[in-house]
PDB file of N, CA and C in Angstrom:
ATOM      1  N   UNK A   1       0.817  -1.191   0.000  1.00  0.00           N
ATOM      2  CA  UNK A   1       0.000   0.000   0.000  1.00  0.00           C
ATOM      3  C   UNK A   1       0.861   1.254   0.000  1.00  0.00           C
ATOM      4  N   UNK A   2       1.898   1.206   0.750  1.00  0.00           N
ATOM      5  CA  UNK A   2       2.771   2.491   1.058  1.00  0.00           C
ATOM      6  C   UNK A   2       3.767   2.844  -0.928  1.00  0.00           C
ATOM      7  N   UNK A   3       3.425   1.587  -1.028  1.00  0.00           N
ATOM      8  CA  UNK A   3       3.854   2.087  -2.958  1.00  0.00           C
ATOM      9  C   UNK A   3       2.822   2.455  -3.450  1.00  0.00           C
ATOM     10  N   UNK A   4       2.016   2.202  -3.886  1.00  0.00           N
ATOM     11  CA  UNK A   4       0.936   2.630  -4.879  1.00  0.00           C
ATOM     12  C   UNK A   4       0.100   4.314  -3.897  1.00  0.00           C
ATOM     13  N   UNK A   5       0.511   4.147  -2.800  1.00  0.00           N
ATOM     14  CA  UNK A   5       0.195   5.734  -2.300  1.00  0.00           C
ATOM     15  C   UNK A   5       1.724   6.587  -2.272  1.00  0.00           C
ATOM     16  N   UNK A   6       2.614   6.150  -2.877  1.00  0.00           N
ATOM     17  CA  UNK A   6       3.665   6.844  -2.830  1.00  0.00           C
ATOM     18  C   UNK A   6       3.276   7.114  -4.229  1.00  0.00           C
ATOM     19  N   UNK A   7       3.676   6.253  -5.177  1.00  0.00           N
ATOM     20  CA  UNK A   7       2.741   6.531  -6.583  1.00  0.00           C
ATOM     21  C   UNK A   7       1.909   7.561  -6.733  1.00  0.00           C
ATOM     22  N   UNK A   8       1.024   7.252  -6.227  1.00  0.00           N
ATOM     23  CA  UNK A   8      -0.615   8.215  -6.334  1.00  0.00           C
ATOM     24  C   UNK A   8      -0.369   9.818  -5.702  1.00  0.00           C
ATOM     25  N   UNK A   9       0.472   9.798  -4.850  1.00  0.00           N
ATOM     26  CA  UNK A   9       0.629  11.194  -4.295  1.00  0.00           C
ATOM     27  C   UNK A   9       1.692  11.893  -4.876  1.00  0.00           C
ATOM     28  N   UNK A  10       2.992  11.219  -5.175  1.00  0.00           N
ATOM     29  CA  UNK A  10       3.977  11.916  -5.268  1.00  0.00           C
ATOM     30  C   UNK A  10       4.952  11.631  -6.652  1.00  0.00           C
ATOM     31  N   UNK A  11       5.194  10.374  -6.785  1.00  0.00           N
ATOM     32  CA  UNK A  11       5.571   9.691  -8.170  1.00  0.00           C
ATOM     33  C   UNK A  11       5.091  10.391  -9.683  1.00  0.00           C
ATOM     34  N   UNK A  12       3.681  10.214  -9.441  1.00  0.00           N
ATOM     35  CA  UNK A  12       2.734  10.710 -10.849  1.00  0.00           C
ATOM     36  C   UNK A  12       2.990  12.074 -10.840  1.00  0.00           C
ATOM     37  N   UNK A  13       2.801  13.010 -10.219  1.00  0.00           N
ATOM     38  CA  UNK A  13       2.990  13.944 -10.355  1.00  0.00           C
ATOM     39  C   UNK A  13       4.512  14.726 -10.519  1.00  0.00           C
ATOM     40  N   UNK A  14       5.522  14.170 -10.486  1.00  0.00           N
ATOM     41  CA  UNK A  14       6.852  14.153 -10.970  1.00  0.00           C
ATOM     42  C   UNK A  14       7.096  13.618 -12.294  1.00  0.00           C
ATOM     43  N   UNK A  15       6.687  12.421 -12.526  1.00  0.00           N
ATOM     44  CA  UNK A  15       6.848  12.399 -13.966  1.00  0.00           C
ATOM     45  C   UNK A  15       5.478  13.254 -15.163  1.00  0.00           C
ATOM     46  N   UNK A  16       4.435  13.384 -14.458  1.00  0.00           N
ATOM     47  CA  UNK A  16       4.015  14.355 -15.523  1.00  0.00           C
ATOM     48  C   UNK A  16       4.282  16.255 -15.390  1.00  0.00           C
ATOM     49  N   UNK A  17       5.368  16.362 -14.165  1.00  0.00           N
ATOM     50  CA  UNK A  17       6.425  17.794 -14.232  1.00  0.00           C
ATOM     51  C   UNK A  17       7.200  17.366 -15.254  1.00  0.00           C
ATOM     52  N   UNK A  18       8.357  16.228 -15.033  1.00  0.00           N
ATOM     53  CA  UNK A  18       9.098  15.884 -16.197  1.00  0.00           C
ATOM     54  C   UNK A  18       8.278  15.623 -17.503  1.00  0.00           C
ATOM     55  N   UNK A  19       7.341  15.542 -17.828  1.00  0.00           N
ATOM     56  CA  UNK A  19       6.308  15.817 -19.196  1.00  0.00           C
ATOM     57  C   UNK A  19       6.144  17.004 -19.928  1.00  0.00           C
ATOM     58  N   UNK A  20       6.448  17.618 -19.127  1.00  0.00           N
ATOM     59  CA  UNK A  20       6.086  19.026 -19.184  1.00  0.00           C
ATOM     60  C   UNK A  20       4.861  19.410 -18.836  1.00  0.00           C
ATOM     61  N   UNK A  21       3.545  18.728 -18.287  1.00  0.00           N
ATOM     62  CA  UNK A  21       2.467  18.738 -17.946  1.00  0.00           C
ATOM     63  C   UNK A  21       2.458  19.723 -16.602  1.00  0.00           C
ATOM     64  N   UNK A  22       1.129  20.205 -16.727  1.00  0.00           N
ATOM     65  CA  UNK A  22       1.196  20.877 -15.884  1.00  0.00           C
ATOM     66  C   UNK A  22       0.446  20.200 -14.007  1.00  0.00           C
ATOM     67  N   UNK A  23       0.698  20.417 -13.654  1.00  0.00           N
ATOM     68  CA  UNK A  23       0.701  19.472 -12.269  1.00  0.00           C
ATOM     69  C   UNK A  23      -0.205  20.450 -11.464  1.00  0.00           C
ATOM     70  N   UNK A  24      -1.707  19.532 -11.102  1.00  0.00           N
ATOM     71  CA  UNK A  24      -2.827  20.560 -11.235  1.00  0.00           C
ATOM     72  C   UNK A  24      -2.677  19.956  -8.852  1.00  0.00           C
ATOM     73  N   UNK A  25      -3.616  21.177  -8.271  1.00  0.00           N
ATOM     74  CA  UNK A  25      -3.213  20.564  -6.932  1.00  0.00           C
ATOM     75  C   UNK A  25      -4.054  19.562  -6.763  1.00  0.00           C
ATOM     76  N   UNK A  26      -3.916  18.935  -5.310  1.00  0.00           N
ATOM     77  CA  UNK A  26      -5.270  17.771  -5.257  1.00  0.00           C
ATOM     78  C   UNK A  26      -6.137  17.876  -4.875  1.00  0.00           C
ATOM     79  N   UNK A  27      -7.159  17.439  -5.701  1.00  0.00           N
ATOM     80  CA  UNK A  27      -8.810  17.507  -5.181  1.00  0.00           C
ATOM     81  C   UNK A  27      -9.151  17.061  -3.651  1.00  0.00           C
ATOM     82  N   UNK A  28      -9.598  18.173  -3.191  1.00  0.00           N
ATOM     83  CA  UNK A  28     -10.061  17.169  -1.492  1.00  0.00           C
ATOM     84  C   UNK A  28     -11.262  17.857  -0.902  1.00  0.00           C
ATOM     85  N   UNK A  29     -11.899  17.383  -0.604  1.00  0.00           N
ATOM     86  CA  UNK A  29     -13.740  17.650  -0.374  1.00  0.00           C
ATOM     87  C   UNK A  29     -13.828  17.466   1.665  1.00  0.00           C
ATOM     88  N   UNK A  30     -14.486  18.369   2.211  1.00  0.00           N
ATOM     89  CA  UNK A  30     -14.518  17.435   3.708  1.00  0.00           C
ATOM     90  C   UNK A  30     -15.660  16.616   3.191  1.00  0.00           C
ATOM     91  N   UNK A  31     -15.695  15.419   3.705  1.00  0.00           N
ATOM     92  CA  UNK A  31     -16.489  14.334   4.028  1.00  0.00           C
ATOM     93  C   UNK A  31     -16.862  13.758   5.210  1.00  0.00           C
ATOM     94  N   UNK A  32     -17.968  13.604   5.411  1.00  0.00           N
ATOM     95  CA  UNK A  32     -18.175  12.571   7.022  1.00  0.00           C
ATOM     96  C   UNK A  32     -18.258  11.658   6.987  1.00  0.00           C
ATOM     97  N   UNK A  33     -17.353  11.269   7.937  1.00  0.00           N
ATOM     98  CA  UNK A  33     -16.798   9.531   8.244  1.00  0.00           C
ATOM     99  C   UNK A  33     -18.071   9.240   9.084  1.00  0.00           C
ATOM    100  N   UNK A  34     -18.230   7.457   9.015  1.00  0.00           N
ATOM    101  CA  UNK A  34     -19.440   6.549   9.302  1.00  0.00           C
ATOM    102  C   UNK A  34     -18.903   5.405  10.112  1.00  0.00           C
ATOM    103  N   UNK A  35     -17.656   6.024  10.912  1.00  0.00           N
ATOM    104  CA  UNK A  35     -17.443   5.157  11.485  1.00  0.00           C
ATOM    105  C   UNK A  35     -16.267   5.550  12.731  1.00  0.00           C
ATOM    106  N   UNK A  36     -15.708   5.002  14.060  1.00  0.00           N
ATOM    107  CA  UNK A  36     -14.749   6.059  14.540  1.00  0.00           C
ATOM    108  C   UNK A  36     -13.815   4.660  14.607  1.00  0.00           C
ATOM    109  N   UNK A  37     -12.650   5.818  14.875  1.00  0.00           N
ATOM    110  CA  UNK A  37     -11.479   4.587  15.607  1.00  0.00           C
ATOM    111  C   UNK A  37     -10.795   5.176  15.882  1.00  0.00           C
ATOM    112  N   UNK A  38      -9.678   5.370  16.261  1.00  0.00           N
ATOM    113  CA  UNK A  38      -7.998   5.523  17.302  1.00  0.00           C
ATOM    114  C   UNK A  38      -7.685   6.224  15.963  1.00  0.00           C
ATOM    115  N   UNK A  39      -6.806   7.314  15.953  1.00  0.00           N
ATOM    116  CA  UNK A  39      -6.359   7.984  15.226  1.00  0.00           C
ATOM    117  C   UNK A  39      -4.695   7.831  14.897  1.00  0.00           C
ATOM    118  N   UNK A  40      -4.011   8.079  13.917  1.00  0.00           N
ATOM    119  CA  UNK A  40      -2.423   7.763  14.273  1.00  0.00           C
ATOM    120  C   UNK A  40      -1.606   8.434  14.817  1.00  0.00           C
ATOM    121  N   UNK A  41      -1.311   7.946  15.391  1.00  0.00           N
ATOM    122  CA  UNK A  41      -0.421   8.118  16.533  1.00  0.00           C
ATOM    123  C   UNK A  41       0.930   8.509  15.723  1.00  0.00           C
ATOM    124  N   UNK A  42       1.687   9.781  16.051  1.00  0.00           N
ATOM    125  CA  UNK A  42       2.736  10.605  15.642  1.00  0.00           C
ATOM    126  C   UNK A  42       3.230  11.007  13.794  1.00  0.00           C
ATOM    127  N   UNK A  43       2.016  10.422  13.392  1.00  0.00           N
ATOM    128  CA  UNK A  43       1.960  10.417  12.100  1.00  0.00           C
ATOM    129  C   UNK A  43       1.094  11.017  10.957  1.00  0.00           C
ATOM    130  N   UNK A  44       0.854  11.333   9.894  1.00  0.00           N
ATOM    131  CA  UNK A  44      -0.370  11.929   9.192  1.00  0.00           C
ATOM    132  C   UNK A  44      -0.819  10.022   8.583  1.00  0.00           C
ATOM    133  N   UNK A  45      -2.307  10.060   8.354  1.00  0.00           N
ATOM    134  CA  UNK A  45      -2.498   8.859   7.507  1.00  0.00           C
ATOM    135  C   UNK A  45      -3.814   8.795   6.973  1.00  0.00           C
ATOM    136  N   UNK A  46      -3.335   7.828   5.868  1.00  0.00           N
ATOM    137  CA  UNK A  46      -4.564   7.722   4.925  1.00  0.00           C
ATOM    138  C   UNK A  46      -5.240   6.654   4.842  1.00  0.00           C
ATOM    139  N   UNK A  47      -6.672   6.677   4.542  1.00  0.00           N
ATOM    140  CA  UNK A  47      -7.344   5.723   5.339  1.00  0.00           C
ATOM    141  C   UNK A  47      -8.072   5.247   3.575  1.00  0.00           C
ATOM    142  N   UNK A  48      -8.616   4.322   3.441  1.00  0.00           N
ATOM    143  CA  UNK A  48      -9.173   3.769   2.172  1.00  0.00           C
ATOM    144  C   UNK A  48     -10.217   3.649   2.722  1.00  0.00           C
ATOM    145  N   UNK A  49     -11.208   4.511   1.651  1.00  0.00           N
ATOM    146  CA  UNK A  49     -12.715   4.162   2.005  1.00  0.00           C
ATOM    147  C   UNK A  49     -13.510   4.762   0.827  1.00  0.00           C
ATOM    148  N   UNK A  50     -14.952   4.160   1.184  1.00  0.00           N
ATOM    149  CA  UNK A  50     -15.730   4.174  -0.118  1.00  0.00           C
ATOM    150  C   UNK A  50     -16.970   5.307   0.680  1.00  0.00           C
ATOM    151  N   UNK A  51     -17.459   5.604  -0.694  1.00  0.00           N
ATOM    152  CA  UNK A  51     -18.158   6.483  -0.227  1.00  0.00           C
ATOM    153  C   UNK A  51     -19.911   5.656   0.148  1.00  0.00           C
ATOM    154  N   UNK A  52     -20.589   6.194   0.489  1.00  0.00           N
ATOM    155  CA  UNK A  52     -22.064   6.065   0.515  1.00  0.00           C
ATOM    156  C   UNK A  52     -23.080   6.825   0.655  1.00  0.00           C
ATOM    157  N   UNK A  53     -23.447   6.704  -0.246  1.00  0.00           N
ATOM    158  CA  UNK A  53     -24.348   7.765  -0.963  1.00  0.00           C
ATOM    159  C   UNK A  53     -25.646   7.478   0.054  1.00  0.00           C
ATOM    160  N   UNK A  54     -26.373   6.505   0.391  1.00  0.00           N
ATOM    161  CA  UNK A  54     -27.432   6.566   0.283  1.00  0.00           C
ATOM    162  C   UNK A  54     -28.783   7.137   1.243  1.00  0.00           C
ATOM    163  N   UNK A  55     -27.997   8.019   1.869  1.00  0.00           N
ATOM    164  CA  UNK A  55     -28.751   8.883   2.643  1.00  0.00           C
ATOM    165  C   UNK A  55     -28.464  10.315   2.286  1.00  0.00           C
ATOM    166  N   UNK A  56     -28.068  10.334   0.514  1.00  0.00           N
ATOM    167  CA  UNK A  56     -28.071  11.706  -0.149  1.00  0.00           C
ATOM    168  C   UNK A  56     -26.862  12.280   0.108  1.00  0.00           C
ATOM    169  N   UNK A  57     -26.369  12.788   1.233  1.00  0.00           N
ATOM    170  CA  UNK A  57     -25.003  12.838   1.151  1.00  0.00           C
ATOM    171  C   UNK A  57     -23.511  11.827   1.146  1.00  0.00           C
ATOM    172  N   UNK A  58     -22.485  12.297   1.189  1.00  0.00           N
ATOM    173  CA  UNK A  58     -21.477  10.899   0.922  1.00  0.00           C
ATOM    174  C   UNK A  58     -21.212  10.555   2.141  1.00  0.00           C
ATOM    175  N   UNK A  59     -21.348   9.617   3.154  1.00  0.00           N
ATOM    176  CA  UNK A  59     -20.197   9.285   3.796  1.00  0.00           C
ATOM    177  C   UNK A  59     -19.371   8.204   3.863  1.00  0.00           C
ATOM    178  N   UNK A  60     -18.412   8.834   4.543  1.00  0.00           N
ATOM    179  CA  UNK A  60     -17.206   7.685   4.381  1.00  0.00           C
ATOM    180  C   UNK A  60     -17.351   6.755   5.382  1.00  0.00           C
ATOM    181  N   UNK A  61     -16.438   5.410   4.626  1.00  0.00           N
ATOM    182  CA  UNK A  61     -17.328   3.775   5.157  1.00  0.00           C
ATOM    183  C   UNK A  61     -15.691   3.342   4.919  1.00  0.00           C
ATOM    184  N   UNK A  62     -14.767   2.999   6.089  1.00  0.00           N
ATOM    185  CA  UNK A  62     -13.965   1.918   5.626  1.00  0.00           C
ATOM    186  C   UNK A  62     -14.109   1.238   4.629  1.00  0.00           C
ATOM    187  N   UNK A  63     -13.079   1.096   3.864  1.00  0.00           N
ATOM    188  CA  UNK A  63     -12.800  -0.316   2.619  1.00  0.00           C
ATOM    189  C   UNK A  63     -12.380  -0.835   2.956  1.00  0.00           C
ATOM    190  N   UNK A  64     -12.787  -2.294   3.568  1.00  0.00           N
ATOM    191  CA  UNK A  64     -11.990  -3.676   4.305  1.00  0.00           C
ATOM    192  C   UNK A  64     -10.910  -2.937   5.171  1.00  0.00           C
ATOM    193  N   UNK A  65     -10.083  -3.966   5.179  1.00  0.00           N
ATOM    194  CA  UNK A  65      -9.092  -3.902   6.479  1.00  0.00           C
ATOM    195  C   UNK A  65      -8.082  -2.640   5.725  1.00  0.00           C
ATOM    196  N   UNK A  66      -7.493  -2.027   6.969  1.00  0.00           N
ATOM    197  CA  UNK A  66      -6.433  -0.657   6.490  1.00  0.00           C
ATOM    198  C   UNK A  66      -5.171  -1.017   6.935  1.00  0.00           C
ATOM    199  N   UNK A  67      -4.481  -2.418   6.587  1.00  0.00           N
ATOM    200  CA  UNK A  67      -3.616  -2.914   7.007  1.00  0.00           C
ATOM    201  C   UNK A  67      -2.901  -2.851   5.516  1.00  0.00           C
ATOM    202  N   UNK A  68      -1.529  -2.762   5.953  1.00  0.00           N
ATOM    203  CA  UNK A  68      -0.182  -2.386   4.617  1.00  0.00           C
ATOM    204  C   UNK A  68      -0.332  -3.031   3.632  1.00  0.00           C
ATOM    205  N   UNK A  69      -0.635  -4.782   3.778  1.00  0.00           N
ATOM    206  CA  UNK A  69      -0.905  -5.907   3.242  1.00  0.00           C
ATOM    207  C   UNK A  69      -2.308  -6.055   2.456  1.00  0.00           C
ATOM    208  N   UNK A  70      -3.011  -5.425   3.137  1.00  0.00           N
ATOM    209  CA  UNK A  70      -4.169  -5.480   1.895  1.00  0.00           C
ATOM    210  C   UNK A  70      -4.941  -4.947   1.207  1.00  0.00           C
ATOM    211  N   UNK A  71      -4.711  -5.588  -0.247  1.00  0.00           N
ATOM    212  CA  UNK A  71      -4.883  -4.642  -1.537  1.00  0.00           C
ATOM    213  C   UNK A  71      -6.321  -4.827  -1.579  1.00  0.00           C
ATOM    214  N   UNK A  72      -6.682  -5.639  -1.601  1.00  0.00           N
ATOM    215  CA  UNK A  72      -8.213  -5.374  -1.427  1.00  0.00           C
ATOM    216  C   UNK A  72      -9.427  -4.248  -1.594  1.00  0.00           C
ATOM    217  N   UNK A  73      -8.729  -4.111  -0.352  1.00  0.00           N
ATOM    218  CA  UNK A  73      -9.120  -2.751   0.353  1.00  0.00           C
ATOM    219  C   UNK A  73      -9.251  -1.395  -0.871  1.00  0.00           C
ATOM    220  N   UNK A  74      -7.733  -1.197  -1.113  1.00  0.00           N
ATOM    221  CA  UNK A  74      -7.282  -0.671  -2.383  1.00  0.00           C
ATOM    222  C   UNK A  74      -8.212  -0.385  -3.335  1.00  0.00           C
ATOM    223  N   UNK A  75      -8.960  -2.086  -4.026  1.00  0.00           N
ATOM    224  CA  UNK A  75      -9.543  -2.124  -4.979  1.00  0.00           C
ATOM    225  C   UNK A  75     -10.869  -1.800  -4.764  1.00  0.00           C
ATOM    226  N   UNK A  76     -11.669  -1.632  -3.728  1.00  0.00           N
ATOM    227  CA  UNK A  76     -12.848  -1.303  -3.154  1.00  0.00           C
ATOM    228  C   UNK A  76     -13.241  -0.367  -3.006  1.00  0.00           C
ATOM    229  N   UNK A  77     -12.059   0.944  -2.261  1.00  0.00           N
ATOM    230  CA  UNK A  77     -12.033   2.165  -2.178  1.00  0.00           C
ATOM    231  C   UNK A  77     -12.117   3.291  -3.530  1.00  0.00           C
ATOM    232  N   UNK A  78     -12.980   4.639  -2.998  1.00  0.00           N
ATOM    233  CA  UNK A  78     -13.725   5.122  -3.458  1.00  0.00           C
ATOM    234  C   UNK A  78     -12.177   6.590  -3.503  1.00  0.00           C
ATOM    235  N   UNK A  79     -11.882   6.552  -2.289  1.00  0.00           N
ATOM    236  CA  UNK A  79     -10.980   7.718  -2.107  1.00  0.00           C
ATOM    237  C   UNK A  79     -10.129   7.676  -0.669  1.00  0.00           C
ATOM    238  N   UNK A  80      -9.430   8.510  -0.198  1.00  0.00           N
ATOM    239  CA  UNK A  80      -8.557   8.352   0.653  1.00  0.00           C
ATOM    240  C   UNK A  80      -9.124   9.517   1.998  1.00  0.00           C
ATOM    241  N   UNK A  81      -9.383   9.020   3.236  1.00  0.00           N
ATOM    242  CA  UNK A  81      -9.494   9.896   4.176  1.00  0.00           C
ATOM    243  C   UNK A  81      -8.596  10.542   4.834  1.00  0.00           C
ATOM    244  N   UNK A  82      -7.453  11.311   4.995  1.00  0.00           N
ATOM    245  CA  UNK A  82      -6.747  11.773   5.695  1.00  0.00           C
ATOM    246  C   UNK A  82      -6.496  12.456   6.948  1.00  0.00           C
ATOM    247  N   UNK A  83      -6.010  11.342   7.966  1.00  0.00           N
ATOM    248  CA  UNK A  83      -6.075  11.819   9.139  1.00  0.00           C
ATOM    249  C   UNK A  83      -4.834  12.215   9.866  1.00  0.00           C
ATOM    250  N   UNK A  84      -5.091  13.366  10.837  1.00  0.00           N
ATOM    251  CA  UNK A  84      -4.058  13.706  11.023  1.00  0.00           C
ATOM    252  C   UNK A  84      -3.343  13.469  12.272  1.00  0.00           C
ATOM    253  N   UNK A  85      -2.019  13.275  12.811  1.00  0.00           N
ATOM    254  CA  UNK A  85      -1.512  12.716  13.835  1.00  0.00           C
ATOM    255  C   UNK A  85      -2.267  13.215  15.169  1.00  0.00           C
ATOM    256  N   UNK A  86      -2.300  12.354  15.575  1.00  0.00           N
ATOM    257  CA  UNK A  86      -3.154  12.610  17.553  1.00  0.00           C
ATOM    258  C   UNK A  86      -4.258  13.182  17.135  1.00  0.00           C
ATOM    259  N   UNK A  87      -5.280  12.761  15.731  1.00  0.00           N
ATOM    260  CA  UNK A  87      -6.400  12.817  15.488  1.00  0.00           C
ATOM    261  C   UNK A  87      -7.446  11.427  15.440  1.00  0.00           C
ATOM    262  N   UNK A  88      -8.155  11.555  16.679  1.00  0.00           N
ATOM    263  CA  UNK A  88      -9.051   9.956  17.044  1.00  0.00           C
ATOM    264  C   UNK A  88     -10.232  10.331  15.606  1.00  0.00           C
ATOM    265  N   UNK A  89     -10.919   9.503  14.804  1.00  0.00           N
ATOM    266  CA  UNK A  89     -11.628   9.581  14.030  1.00  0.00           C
ATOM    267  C   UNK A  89     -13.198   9.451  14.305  1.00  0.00           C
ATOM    268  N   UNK A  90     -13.756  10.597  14.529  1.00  0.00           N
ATOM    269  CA  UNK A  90     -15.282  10.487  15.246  1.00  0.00           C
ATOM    270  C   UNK A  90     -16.079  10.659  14.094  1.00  0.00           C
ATOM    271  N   UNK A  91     -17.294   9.342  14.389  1.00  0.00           N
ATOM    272  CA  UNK A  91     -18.359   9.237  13.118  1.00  0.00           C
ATOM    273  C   UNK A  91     -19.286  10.592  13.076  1.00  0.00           C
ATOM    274  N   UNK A  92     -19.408  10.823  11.948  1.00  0.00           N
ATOM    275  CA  UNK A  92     -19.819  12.361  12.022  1.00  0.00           C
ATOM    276  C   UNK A  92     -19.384  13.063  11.809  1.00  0.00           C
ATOM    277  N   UNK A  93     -18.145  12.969  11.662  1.00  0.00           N
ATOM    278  CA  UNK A  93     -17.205  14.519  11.664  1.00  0.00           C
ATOM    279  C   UNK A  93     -16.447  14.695  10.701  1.00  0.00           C
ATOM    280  N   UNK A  94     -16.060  15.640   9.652  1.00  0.00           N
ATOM    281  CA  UNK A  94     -15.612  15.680   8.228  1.00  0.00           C
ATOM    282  C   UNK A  94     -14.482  15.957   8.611  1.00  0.00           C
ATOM    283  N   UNK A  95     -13.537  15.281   7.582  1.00  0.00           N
ATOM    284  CA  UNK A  95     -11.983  14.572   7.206  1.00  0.00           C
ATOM    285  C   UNK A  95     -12.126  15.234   5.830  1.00  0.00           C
ATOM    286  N   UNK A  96     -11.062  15.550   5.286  1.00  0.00           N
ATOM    287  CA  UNK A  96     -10.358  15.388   3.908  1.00  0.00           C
ATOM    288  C   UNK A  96     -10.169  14.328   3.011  1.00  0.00           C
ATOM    289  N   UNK A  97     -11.155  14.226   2.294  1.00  0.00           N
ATOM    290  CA  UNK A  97     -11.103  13.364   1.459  1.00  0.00           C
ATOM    291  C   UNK A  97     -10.631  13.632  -0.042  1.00  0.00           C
ATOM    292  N   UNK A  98      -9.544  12.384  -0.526  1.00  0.00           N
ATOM    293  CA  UNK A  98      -9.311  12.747  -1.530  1.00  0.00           C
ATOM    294  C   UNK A  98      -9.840  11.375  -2.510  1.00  0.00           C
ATOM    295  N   UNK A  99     -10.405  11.874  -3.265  1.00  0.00           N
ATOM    296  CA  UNK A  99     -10.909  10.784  -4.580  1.00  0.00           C
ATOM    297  C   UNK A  99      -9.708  10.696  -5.369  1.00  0.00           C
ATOM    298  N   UNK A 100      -9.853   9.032  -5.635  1.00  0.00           N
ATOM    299  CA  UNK A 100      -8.597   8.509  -6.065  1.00  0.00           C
ATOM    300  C   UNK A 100      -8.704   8.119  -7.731  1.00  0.00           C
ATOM    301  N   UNK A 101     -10.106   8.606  -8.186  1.00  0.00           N
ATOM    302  CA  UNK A 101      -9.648   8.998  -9.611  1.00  0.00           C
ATOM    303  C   UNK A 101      -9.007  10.155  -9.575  1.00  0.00           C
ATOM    304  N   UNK A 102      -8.311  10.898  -9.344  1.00  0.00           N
ATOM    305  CA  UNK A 102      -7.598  12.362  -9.842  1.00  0.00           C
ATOM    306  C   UNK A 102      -6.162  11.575  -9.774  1.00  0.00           C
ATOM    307  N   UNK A 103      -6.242  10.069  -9.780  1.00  0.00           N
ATOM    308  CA  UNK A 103      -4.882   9.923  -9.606  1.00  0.00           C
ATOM    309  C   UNK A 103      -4.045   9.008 -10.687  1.00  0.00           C
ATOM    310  N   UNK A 104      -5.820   8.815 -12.163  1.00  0.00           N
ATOM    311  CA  UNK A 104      -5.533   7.879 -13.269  1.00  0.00           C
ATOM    312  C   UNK A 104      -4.275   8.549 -13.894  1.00  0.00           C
ATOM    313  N   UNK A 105      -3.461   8.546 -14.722  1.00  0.00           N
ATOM    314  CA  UNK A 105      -2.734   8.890 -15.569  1.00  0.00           C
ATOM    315  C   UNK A 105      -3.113   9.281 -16.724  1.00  0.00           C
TER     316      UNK A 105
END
């Protein structure tokens, strides 16, 4: 996981500078999370999750497990929640979300 989000954040956007492309910033929306947990501890982090629509607005829903190891998750997810160090994650409360199409090539 820590490659394909090294990729997605920082990689792509270096080789389309070396393109000559112009390197647009990243899309990020607050969103409310639908779920809480323990926040990371001394670190910033990104969380994989899908959205859910079906009470009209989006909220964010874990994508399977948020462990290094599984891609899964990866393939399920809608966009990335970003949380920030010695931030506990309370359901209800809008995070930075970034949608992880802005990150096709």
């Amino acid at each position: 996981m820590a490659s394909l989000v090294g990729w997605q954040l920082l990689a792509l956007a270096f080789i389309h500078a070396l393109q000559g492309k112009t390197v647009a910033a990243l899309q990020r929306y607050p969103v409310k999370a639908g779920f809480a947990q323990r926040g990371p501890r001394g670190r910033c982090e990104l969380l994989r999750v899908a959205l859910d629509w079906s009470k009209g607005n989006p909220v964010a829903q874990l994508a399977g497990g948020q462990g290094s190891h599984m891609l899964s998750a990866a393939s399920q997810a809608d966009g990335y929640l970003m949380i920030n160090p010695e931030t506990d994650v309370a359901e209800g409360s809008a995070y930075h979300y970034y949608p992880i199409n802005q990150f096709a090539a």
